[in-house]
C-alpha atoms as a PDB file:
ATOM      1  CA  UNK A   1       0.000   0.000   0.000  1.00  0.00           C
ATOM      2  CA  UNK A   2       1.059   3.320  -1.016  1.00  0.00           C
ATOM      3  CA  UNK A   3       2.000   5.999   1.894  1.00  0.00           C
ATOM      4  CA  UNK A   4       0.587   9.816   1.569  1.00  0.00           C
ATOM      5  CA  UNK A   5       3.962  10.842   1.037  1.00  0.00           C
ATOM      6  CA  UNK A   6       4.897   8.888  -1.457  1.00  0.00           C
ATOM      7  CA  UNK A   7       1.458   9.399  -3.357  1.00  0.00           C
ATOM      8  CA  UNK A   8       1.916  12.848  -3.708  1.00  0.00           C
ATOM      9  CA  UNK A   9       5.232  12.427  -4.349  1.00  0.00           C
ATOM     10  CA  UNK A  10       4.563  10.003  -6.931  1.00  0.00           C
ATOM     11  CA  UNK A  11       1.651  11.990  -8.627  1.00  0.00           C
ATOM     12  CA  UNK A  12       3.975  15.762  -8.304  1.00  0.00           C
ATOM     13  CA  UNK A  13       6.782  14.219 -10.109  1.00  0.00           C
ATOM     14  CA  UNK A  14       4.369  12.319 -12.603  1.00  0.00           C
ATOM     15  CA  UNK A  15       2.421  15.603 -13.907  1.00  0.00           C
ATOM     16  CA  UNK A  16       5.654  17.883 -13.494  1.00  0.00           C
ATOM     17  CA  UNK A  17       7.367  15.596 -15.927  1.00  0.00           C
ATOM     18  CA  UNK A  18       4.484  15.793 -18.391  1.00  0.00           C
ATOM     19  CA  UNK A  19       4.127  19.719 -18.007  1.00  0.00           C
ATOM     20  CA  UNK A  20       7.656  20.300 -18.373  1.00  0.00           C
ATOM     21  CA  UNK A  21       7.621  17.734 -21.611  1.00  0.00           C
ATOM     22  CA  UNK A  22       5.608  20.352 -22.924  1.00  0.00           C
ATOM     23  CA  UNK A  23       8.687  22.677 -23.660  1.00  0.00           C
ATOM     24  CA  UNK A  24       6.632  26.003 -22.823  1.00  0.00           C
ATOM     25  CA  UNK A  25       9.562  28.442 -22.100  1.00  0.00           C
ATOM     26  CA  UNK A  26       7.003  30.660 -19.659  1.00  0.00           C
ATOM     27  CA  UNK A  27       6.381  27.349 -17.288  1.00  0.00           C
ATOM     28  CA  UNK A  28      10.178  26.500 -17.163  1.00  0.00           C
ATOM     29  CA  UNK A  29      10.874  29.849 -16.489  1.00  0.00           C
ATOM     30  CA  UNK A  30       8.744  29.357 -13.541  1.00  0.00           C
ATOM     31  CA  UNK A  31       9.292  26.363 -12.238  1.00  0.00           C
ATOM     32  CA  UNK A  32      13.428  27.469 -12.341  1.00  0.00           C
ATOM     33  CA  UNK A  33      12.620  30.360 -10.311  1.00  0.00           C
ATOM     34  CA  UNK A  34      10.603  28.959  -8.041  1.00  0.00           C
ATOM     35  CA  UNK A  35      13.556  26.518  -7.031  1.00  0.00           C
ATOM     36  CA  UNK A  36      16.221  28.990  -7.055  1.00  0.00           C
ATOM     37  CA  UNK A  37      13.946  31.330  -4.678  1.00  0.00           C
ATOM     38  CA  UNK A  38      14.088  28.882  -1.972  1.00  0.00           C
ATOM     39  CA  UNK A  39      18.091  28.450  -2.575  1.00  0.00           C
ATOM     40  CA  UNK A  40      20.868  29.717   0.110  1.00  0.00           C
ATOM     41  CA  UNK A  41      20.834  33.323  -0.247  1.00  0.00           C
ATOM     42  CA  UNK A  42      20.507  36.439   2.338  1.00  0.00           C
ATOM     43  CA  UNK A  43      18.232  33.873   4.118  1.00  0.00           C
ATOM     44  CA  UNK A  44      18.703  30.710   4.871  1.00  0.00           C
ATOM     45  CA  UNK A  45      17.019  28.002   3.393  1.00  0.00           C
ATOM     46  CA  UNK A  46      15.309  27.200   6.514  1.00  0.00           C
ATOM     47  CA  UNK A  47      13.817  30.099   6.970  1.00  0.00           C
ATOM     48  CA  UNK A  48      12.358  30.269   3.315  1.00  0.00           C
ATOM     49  CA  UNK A  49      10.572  27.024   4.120  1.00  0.00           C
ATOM     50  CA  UNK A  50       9.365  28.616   7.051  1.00  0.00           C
ATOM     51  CA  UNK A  51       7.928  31.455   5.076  1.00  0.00           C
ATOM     52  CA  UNK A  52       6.974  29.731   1.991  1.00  0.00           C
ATOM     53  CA  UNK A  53       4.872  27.403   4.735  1.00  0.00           C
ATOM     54  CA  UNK A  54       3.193  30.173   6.087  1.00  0.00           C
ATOM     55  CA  UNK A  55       2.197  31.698   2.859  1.00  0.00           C
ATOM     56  CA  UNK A  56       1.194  28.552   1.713  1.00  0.00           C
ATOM     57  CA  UNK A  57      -1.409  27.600   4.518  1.00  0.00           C
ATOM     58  CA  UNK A  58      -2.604  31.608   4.286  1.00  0.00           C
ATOM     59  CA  UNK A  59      -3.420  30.893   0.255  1.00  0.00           C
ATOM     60  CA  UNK A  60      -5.157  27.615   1.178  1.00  0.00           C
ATOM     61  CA  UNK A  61      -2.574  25.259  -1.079  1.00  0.00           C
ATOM     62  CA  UNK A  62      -2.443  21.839   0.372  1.00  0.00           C
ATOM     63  CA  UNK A  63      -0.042  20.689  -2.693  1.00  0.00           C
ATOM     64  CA  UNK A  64       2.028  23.682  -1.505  1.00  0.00           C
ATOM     65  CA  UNK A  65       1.525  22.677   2.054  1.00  0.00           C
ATOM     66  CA  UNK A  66       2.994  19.214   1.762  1.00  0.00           C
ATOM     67  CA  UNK A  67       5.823  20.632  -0.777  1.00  0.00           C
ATOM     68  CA  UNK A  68       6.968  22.908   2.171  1.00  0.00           C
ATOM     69  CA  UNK A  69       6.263  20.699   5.143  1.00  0.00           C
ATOM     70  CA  UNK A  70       8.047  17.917   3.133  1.00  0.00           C
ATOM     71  CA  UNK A  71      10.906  20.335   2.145  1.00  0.00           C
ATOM     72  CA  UNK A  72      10.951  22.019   5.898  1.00  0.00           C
ATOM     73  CA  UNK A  73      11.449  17.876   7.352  1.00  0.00           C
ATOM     74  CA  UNK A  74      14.752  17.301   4.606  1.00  0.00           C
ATOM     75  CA  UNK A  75      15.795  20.352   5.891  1.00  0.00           C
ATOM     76  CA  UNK A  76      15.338  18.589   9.332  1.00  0.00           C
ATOM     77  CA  UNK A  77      12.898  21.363  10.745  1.00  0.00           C
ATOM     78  CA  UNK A  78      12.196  20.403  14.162  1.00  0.00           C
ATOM     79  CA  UNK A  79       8.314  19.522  14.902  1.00  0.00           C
ATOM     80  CA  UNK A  80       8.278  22.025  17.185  1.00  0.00           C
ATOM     81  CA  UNK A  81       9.266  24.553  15.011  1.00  0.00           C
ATOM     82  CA  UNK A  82       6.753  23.407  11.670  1.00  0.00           C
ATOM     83  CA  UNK A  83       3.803  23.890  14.884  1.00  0.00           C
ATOM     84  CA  UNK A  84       5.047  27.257  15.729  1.00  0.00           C
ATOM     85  CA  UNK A  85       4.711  28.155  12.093  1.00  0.00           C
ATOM     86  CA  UNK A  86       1.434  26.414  11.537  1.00  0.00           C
ATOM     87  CA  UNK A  87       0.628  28.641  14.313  1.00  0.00           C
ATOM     88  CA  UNK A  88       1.358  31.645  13.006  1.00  0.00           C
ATOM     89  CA  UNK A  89      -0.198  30.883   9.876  1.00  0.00           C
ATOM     90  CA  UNK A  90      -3.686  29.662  10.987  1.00  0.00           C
ATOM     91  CA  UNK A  91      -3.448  33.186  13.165  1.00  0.00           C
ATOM     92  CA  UNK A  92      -2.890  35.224  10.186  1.00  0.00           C
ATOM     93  CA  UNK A  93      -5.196  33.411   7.918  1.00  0.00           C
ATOM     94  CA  UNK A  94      -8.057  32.883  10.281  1.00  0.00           C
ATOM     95  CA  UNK A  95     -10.398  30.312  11.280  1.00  0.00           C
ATOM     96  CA  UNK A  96     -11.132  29.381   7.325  1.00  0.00           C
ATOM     97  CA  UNK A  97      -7.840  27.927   7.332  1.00  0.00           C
ATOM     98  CA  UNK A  98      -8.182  25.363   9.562  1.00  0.00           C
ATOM     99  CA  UNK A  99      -8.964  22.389   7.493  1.00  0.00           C
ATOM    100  CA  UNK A 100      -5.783  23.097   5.910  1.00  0.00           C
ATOM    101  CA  UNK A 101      -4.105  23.162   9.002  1.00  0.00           C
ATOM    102  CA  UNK A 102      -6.575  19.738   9.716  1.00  0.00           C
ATOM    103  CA  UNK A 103      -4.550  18.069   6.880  1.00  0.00           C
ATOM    104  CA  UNK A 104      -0.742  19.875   7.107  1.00  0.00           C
ATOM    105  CA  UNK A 105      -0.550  18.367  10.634  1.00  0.00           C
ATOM    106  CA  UNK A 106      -1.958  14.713   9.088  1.00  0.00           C
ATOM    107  CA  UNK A 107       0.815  15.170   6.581  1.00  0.00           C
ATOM    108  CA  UNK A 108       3.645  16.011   8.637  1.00  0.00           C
ATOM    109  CA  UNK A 109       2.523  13.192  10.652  1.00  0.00           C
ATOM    110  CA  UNK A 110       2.802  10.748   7.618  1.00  0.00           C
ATOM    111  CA  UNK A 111       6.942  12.416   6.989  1.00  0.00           C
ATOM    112  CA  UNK A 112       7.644  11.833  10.698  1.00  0.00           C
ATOM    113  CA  UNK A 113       6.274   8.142  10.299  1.00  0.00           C
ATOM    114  CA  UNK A 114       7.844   7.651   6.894  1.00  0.00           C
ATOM    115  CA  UNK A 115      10.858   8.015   8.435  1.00  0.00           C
ATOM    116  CA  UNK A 116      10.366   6.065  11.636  1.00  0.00           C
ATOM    117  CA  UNK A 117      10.153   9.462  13.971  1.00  0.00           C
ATOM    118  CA  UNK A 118       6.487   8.580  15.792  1.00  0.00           C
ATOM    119  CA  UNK A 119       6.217   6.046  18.374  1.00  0.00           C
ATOM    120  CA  UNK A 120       3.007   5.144  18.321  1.00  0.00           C
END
C-alpha cells in the first residue's frame, strides 16, 4: 500500500514531468525560479521554508503545504518549530484555514512516520 507521502510524491513528479515535456519556455521559467527562490541566499534556506509554509497555509494550497512541510522535514525542521509556524499561519489566515491546518498536521505526521520518527 502506497503511503501519503509517497502518493503525492509520486503523482507531483508524474504531472511535473508531463508539463515540463511540454517545452513552454514561460512554465520553465517558472518552475526554475521557483527553485532557485528557496536556494541559500541572504536567508537561509530554513527560513524560506518557514515562510513559503506560512504563505502557503494563508493561500489555502495543500499541494504547496505538503511541498513545504516535506521540504521544511529534509531540511530537518524540528516539529516544534513546523507547529510554531502552523501557528502563526492559521493566526494570520483565520479560522477558514483550519482544514488546511486539519490536513498539514496529518501530513507532517505521515513524513515523521515515513521516516520512523512517531512512536506510536
Amino acid at each position: 500500500m502506497i503511503n501519503k507521502v509517497e502518493e503525492f510524491n509520486s503523482y507531483r513528479q508524474q504531472m511535473n514531468d508531463r508539463i515540463l515535456r511540454e517545452n513552454n519556455k514561460v512554465l520553465k521559467r517558472i518552475f526554475n525560479l521557483d527553485t532557485n527562490a528557496f536556494s541559500e541566499g541572504a536567508l537561509d534556506k530554513r527560513t524560506k521554508e518557514l515562510l513559503g509554509l506560512v504563505a502557503s497555509l494563508v493561500l489555502r494550497c495543500d499541494d504547496c503545504v505538503k511541498y513545504h512541510l516535506e521540504s521544511s522535514h529534509k531540511e530537518d525542521i524540528s516539529r516544534e518549530e513546523v507547529m510554531e509556524t502552523l501557528s502563526i499561519g492559521t493566526l494570520i489566515g483565520g479560522t477558514i484555514v483550519i482544514p488546511h491546518l486539519r490536513r498539514a498536521f496529518e501530513y507532517w505526521e505521515a513524513l515523521e512516520n515515513a521516516k520512523g520518527e512517531v512512536e506510536g
